[in-house]
N, C-alpha and C. Protein backbone atom coordinates (compact mmCIF):
# COMPACT_ATOMS: atom_id res chain seq x y z
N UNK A 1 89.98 83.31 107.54
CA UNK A 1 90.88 84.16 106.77
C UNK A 1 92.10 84.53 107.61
N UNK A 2 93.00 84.25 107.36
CA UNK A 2 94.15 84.54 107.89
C UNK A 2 94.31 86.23 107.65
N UNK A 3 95.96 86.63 108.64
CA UNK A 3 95.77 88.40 109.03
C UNK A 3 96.16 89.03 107.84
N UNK A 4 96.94 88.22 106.80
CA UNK A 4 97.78 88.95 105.72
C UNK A 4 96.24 88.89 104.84
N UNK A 5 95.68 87.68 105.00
CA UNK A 5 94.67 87.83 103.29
C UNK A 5 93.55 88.76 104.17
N UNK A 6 93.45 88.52 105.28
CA UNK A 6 92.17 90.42 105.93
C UNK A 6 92.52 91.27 105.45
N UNK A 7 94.07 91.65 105.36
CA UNK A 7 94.86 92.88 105.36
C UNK A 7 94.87 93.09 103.74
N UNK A 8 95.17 92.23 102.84
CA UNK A 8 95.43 92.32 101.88
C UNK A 8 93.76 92.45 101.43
N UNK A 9 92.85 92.32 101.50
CA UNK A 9 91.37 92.30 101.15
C UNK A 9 91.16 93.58 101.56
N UNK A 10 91.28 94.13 102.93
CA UNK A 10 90.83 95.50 103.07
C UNK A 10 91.86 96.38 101.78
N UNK A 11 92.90 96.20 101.82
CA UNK A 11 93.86 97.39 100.82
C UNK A 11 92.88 97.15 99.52
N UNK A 12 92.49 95.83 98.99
CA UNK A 12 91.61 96.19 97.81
C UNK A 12 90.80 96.94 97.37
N UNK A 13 89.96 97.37 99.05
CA UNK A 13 89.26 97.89 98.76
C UNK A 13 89.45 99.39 98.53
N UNK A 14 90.77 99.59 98.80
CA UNK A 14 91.53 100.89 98.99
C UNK A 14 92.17 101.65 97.48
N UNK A 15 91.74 102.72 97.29
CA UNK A 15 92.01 103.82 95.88
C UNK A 15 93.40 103.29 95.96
N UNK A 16 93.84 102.73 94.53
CA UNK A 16 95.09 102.69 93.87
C UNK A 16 95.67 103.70 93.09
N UNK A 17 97.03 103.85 93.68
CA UNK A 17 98.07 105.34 93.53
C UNK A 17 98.97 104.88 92.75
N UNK A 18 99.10 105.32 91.76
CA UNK A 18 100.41 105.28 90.79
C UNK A 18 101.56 106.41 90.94
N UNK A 19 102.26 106.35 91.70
CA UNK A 19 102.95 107.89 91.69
C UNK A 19 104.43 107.80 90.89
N UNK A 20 105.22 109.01 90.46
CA UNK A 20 106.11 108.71 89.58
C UNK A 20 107.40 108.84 90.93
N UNK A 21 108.42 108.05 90.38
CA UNK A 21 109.80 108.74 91.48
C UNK A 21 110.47 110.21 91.99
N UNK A 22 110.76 110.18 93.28
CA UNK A 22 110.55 111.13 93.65
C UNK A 22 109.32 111.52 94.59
N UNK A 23 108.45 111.63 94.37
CA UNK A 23 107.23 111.69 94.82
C UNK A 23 107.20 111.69 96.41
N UNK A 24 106.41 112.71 97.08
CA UNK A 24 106.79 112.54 98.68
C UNK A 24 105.35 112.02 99.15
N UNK A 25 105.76 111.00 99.71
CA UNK A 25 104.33 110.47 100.27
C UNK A 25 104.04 110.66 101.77
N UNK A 26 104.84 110.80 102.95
CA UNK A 26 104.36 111.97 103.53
C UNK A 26 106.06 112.78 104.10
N UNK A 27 105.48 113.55 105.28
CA UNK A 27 106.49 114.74 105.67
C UNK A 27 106.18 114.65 107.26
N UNK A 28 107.32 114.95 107.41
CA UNK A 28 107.74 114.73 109.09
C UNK A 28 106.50 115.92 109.71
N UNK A 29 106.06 115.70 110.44
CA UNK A 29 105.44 116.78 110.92
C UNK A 29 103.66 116.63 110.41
N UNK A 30 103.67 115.92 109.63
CA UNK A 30 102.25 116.02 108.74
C UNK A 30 101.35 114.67 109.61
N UNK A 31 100.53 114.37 109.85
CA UNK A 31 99.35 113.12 110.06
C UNK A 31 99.58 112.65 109.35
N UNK A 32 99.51 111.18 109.51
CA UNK A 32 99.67 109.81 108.30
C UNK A 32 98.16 109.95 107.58
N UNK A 33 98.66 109.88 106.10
CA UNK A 33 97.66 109.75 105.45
C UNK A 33 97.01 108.40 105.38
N UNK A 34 97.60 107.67 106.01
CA UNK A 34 96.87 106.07 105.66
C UNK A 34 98.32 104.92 105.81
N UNK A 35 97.80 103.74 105.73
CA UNK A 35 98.51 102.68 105.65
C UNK A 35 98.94 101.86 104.42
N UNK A 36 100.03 102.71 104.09
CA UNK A 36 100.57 101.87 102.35
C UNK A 36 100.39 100.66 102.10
N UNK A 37 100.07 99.75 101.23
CA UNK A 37 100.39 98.68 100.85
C UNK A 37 101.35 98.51 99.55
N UNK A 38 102.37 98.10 99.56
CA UNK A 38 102.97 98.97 98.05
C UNK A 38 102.91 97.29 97.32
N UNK A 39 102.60 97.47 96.17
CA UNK A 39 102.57 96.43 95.21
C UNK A 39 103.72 96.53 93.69
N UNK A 40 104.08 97.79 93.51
CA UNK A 40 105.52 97.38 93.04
C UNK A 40 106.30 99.01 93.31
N UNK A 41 107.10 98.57 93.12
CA UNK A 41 108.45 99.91 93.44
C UNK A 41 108.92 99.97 94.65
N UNK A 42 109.47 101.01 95.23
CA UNK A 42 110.37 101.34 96.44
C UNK A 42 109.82 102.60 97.21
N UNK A 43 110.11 102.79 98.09
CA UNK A 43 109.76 103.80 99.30
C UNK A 43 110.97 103.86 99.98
N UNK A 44 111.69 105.32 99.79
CA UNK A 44 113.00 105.48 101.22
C UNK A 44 112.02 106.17 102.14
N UNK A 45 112.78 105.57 103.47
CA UNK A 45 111.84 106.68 104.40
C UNK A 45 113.17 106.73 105.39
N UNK A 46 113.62 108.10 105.46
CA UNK A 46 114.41 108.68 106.24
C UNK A 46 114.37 110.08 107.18
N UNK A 47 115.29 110.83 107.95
CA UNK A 47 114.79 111.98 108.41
C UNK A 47 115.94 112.90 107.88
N UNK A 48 115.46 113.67 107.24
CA UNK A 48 115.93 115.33 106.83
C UNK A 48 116.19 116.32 107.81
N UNK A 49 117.26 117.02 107.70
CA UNK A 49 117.79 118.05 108.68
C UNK A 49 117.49 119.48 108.09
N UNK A 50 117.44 120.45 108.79
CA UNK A 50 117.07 121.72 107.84
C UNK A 50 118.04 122.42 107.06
N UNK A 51 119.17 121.55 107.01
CA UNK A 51 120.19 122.14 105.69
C UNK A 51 120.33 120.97 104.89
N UNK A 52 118.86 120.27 104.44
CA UNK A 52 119.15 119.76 103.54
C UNK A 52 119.59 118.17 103.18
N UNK A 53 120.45 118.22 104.40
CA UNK A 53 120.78 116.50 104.54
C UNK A 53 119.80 115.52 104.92
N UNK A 54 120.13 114.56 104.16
CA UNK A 54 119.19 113.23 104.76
C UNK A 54 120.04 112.04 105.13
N UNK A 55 119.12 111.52 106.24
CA UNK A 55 119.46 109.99 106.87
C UNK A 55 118.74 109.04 105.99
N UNK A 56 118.63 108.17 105.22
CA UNK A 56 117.89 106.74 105.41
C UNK A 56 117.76 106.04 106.25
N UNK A 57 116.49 105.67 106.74
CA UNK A 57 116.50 104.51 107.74
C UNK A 57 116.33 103.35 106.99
N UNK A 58 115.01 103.69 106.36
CA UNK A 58 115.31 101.60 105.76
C UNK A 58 114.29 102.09 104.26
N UNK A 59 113.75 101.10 103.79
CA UNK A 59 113.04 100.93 102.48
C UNK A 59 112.51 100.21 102.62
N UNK A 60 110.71 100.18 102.13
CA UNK A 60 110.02 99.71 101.72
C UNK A 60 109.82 99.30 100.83
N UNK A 61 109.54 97.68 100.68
CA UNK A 61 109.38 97.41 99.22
C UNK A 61 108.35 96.45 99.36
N UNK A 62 107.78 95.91 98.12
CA UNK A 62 106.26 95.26 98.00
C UNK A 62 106.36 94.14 98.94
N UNK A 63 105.09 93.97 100.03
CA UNK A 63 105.23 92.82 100.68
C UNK A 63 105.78 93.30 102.15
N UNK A 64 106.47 94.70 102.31
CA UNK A 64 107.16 95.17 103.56
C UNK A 64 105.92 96.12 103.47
N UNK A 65 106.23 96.16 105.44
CA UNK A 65 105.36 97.39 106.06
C UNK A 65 106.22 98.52 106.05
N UNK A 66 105.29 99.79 106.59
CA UNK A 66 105.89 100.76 107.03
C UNK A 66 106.15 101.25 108.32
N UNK A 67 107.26 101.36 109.33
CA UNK A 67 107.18 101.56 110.65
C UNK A 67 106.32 102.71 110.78
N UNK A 68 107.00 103.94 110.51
CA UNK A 68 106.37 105.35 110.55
C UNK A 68 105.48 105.33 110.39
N UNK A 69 104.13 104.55 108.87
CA UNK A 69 102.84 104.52 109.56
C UNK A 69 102.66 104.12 110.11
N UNK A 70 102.73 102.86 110.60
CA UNK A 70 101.62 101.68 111.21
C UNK A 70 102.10 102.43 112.64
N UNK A 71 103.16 103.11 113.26
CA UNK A 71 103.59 103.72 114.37
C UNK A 71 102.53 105.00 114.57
N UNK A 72 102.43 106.22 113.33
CA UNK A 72 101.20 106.78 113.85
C UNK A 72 100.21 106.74 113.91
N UNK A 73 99.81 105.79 113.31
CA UNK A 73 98.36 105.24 113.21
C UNK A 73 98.05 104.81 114.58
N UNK A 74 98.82 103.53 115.40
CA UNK A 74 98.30 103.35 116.57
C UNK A 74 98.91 104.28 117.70
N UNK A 75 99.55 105.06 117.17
CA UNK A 75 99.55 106.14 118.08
C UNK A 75 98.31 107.70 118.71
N UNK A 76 98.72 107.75 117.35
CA UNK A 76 97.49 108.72 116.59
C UNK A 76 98.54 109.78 116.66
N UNK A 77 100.12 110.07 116.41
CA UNK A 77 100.53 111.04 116.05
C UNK A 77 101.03 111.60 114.78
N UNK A 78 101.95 112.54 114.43
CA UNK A 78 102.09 112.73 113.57
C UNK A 78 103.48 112.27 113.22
N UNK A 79 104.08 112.31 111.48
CA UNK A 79 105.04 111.31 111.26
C UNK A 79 106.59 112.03 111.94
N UNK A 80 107.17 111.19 112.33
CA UNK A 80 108.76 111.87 112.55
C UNK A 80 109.85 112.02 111.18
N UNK A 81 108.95 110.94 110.22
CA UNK A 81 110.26 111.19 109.44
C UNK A 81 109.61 111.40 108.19
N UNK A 82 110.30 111.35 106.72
CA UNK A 82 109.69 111.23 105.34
C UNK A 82 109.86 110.08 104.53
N UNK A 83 109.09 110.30 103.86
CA UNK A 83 108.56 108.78 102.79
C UNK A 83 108.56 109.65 101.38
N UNK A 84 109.59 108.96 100.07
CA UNK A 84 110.11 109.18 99.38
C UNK A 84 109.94 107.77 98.25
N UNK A 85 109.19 108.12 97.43
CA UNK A 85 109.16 106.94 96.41
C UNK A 85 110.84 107.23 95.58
N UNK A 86 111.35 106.00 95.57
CA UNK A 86 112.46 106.11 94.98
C UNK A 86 111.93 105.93 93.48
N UNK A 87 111.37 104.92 92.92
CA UNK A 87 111.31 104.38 91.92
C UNK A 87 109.66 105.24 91.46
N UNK A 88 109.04 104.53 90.11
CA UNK A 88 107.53 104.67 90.64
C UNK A 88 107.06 103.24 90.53
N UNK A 89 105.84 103.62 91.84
CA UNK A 89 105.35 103.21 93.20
C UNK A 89 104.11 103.04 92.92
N UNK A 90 103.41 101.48 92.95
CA UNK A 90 102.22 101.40 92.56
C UNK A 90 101.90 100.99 93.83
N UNK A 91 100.97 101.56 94.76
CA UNK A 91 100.93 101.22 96.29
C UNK A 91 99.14 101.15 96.34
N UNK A 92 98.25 100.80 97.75
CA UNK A 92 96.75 100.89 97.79
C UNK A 92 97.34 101.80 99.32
N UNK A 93 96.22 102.61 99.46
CA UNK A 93 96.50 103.48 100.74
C UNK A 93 94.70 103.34 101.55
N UNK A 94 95.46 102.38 103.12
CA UNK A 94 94.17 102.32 103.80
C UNK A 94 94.30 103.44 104.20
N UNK A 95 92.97 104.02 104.72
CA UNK A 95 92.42 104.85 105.09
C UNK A 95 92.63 104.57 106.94
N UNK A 96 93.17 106.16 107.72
CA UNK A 96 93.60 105.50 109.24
C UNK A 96 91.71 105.15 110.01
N UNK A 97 91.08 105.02 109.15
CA UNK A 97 90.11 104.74 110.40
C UNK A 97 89.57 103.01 109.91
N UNK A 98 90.06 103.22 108.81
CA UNK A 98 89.60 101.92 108.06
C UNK A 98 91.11 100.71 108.92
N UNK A 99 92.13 100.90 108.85
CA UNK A 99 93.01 100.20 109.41
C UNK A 99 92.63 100.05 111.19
N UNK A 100 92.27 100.88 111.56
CA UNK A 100 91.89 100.74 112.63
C UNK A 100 91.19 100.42 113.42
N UNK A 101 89.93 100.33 112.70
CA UNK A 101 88.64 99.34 112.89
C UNK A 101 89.29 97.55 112.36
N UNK A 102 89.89 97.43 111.68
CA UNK A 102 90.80 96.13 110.89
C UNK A 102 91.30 95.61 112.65
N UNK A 103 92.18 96.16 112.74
CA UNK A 103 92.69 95.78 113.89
C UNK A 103 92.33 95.80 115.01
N UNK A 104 91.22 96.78 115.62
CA UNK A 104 90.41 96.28 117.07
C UNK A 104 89.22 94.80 116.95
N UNK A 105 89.09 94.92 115.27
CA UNK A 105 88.03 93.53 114.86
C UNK A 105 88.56 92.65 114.97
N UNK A 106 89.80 92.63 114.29
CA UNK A 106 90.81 91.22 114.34
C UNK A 106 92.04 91.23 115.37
N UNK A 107 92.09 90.48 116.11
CA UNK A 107 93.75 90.36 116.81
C UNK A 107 94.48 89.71 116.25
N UNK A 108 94.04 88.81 115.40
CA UNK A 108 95.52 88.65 114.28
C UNK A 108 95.69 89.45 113.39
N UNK A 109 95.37 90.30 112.66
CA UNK A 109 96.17 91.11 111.81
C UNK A 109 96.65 92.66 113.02
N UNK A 110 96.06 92.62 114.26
CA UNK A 110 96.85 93.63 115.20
C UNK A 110 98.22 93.11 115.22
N UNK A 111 98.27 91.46 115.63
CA UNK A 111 99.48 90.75 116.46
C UNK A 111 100.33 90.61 114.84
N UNK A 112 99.88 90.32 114.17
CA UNK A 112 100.16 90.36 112.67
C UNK A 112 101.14 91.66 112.06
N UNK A 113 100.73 92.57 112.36
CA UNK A 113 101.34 93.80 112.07
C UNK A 113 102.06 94.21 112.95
N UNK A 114 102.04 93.69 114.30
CA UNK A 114 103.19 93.99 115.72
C UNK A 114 104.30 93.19 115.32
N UNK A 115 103.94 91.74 115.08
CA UNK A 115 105.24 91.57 114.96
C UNK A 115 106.24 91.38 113.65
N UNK A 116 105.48 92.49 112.21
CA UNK A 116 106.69 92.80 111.26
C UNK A 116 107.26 94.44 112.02
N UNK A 117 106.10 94.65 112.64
CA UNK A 117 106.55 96.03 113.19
C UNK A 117 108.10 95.51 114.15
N UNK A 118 108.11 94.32 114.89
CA UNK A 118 108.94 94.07 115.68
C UNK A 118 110.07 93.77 114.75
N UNK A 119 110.40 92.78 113.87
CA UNK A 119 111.30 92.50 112.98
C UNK A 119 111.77 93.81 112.30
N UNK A 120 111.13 95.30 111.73
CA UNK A 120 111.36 96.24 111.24
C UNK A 120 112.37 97.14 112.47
N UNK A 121 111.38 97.15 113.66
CA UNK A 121 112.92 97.77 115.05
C UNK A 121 113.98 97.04 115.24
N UNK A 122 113.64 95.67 115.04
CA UNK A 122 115.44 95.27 115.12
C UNK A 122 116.11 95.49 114.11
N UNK A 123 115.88 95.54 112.94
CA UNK A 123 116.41 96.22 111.47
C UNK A 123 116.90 97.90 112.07
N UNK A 124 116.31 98.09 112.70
CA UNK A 124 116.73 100.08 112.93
C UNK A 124 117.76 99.85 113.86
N UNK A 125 117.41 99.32 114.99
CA UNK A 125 118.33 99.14 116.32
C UNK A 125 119.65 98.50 115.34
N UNK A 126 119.72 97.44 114.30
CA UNK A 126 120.96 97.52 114.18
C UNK A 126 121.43 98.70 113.02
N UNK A 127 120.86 99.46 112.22
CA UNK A 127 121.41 101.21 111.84
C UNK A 127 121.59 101.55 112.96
N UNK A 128 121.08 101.69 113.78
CA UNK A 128 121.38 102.92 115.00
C UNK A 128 122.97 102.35 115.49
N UNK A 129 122.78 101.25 115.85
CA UNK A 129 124.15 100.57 116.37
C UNK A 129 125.32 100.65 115.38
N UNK A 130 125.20 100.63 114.29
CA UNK A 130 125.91 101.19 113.25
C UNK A 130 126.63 102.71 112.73
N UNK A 131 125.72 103.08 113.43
CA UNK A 131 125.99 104.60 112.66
C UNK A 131 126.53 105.05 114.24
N UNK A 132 126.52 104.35 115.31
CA UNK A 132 127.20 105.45 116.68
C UNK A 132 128.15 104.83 116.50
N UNK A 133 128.56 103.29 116.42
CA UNK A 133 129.63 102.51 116.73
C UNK A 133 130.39 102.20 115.35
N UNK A 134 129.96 102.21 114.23
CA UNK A 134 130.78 101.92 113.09
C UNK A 134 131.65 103.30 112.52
N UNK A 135 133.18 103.02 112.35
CA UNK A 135 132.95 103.87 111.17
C UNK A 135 132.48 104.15 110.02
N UNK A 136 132.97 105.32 109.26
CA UNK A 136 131.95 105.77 107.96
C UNK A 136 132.45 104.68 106.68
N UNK A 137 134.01 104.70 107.28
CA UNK A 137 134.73 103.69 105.79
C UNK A 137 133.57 101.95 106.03
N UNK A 138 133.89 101.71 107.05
CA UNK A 138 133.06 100.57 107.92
C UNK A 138 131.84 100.55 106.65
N UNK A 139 131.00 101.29 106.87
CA UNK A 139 129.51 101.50 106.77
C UNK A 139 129.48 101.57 105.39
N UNK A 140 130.38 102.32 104.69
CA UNK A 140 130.16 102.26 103.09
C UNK A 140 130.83 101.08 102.46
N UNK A 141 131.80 99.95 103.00
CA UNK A 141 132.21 99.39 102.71
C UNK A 141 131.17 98.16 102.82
N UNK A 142 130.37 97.89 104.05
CA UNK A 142 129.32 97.30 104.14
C UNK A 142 127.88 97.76 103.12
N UNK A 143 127.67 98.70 102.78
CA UNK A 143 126.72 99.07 101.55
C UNK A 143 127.35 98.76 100.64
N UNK A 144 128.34 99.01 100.16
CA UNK A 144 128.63 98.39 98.96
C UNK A 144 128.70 97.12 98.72
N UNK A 145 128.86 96.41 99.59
CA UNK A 145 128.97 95.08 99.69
C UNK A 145 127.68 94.26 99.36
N UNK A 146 126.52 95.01 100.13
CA UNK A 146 125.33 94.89 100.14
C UNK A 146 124.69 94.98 98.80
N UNK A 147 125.01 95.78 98.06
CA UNK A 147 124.33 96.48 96.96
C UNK A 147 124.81 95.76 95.64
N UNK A 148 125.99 95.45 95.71
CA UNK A 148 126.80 94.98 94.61
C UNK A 148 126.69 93.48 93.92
N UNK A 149 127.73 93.39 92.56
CA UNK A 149 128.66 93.75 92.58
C UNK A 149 128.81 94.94 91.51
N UNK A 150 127.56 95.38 90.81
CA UNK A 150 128.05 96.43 90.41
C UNK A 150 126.85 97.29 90.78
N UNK A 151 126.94 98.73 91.11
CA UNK A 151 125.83 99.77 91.41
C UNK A 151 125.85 100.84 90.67
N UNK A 152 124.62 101.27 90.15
CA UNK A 152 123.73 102.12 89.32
C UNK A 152 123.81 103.09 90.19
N UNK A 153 124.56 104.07 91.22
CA UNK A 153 124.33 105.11 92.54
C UNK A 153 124.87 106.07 92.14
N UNK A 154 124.73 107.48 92.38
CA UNK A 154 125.65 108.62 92.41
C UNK A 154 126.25 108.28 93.82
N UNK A 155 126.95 109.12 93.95
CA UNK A 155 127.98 109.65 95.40
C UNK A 155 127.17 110.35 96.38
N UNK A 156 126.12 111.03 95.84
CA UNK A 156 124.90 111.80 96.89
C UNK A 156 124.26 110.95 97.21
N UNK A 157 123.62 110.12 96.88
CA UNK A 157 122.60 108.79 96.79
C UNK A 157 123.25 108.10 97.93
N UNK A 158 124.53 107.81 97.90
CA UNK A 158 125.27 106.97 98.99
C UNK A 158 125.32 107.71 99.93
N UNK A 159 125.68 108.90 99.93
CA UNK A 159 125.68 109.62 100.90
C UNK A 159 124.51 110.51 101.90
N UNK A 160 123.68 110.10 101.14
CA UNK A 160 122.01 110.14 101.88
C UNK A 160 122.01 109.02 102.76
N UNK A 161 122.12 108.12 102.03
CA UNK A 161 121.58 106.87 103.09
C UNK A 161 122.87 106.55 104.19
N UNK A 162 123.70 107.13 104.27
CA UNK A 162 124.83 107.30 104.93
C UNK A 162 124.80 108.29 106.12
N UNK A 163 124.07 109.33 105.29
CA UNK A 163 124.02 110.20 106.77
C UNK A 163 124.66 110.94 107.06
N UNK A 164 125.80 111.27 105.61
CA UNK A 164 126.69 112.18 105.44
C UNK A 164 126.83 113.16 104.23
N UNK A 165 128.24 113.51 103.93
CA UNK A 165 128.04 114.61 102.78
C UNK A 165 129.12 113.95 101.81
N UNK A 166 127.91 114.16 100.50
CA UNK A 166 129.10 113.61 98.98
C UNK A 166 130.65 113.72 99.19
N UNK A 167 131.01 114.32 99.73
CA UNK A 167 132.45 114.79 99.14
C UNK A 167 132.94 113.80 100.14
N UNK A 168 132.74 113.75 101.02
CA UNK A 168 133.22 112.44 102.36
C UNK A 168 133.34 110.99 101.72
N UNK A 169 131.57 111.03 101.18
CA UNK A 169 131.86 109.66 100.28
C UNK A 169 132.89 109.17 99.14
N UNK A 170 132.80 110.44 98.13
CA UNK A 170 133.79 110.67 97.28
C UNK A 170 135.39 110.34 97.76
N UNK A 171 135.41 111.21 98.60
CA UNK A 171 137.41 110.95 99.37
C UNK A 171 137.38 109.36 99.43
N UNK A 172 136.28 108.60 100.24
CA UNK A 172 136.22 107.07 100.60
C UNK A 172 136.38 106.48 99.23
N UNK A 173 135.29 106.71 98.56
CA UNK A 173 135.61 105.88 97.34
C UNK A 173 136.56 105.76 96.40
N UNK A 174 136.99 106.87 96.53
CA UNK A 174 138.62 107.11 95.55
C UNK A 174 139.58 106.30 96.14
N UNK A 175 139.33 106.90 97.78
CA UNK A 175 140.62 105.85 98.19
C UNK A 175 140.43 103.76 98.21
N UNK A 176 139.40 103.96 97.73
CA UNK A 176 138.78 101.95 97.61
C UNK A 176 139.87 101.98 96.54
N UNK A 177 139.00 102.99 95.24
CA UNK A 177 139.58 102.62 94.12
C UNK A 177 141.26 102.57 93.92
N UNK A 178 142.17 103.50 94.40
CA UNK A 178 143.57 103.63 94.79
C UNK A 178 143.67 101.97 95.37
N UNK A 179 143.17 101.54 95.98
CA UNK A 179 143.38 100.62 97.00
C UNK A 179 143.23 99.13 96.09
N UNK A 180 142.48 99.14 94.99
CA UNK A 180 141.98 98.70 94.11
C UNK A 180 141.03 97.33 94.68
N UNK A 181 139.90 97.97 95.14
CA UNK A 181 139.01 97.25 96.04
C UNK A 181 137.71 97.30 94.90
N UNK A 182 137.63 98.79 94.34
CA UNK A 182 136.52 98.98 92.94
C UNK A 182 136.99 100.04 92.16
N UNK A 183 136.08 99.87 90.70
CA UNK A 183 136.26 100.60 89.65
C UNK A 183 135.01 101.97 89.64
N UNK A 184 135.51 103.08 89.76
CA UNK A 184 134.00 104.17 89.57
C UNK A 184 134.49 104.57 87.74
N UNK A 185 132.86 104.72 88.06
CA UNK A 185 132.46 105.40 86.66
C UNK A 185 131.20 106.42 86.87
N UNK A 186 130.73 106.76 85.62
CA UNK A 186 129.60 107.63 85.48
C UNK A 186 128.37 107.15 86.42
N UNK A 187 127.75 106.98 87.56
CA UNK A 187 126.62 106.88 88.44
C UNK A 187 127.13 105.19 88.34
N UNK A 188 127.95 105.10 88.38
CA UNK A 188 128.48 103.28 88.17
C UNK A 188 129.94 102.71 89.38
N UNK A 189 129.35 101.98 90.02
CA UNK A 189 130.57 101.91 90.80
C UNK A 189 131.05 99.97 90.46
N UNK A 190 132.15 99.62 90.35
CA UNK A 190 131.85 98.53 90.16
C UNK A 190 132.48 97.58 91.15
N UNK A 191 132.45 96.50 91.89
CA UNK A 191 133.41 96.42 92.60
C UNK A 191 134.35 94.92 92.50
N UNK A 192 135.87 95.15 92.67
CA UNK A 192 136.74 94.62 92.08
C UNK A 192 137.20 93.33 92.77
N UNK A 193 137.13 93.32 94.36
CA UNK A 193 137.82 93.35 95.47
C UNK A 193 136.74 93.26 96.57
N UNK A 194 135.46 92.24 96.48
CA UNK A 194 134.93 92.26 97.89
C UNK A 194 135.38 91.59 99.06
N UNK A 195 136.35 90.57 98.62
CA UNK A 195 136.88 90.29 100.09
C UNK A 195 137.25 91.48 100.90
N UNK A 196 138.09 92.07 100.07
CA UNK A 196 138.64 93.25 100.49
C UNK A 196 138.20 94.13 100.73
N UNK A 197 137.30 94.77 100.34
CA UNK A 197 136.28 95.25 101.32
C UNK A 197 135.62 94.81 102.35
N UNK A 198 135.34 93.44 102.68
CA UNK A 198 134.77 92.72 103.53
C UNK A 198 135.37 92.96 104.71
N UNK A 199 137.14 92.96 104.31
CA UNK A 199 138.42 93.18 105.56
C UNK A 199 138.20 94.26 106.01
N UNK A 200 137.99 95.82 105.18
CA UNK A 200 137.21 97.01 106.02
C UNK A 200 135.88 96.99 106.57
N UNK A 201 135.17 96.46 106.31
CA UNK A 201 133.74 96.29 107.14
C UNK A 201 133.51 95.56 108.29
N UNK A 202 135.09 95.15 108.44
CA UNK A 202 134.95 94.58 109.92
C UNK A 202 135.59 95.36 110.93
């Protein structure tokens, strides 16, 4: 048996969670409840400041791990950041003693899970490298780029995973649109002009 079909056989055996969006699946500060397996929807997992603001680091989606658990699990600490079903989230949740017996039994699903864990830190290392060294126009010009060509987002939404505050985003995006790079609308951004944006994201 290969490490994904071990891995994927133990989550079977694991209580299936339907949760609706929104939904906090865990909190900075709290013990990991277990090791997600998500089978459809989304997971943001970012860190919150105590007025409120949030960072995104990355998203989980079916088929992706989670750093933050699989990090306290073989740690045995507690989480640094939060886990946020964006959508709803049909996930199986191992149990941390059940994952952990998985992985001292098998060294391929240990080495298995090290190295999406490894592919997931170079995904952060380049946010981190981003967010000291890019600017903000930089960074939203590159999400949009990413996301598009047309997005379903509010201005807060962008500005969560940004790491900043609406009204910052707002000034940026007005001035795209002035610039006539995209069209905003109601939670609708559309975009007009990705070369041209492409020219700010560099």
């Amino acid at each position: 048996m290969t490490a994904l079909a071990a891995l994927q056989a133990l989550a079977a055996r694991s209580p299936l969670l339907r949760v609706p969006a929104g939904t906090r699946l865990f909190d900075a500060g709290q013990a990991c409840p277990g090791f997600p397996v998500l089978l459809e929807g989304s997971v943001r997992v970012g860190l919150a400041s105590p007025d409120g603001r949030q960072l995104e680091l990355y998203r989980v989606e079916p088929g992706e791990i989670c750093v933050v658990s699989a990090t306290c699990l073989f740690a045995g600490r507690t989480s640094l950041a939060v886990g946020e079903a964006r959508s709803e989230t049909l996930l199986r949740l191992i149990s941390p003693a059940d994952f952990e017996q998985l992985c001292e039994q098998d060294p391929a699903v240990r080495r298995y899970v090290m190295g999406l864990l490894a592919e997931r830190m170079a995904e952060l290392f380049a946010f981190v490298e981003a967010v000291a060294f890019q600017r903000l126009d930089q960074r939203l010009a590159t999400l949009l780029l990413a996301r598009g060509p047309v997005l379903a987002q509010t201005h807060q939404q962008l500005a969560d995973e940004l790491g900043t505050v609406r009204e910052i985003v707002t000034r940026l995006l007005r001035r795209f649109e002035r610039d006539g790079l995209l069209r905003l609308g109601r939670e609708r951004i559309e975009l007009l002009d990705p070369e041209g944006l492409r020219s700010v994201s560099r």
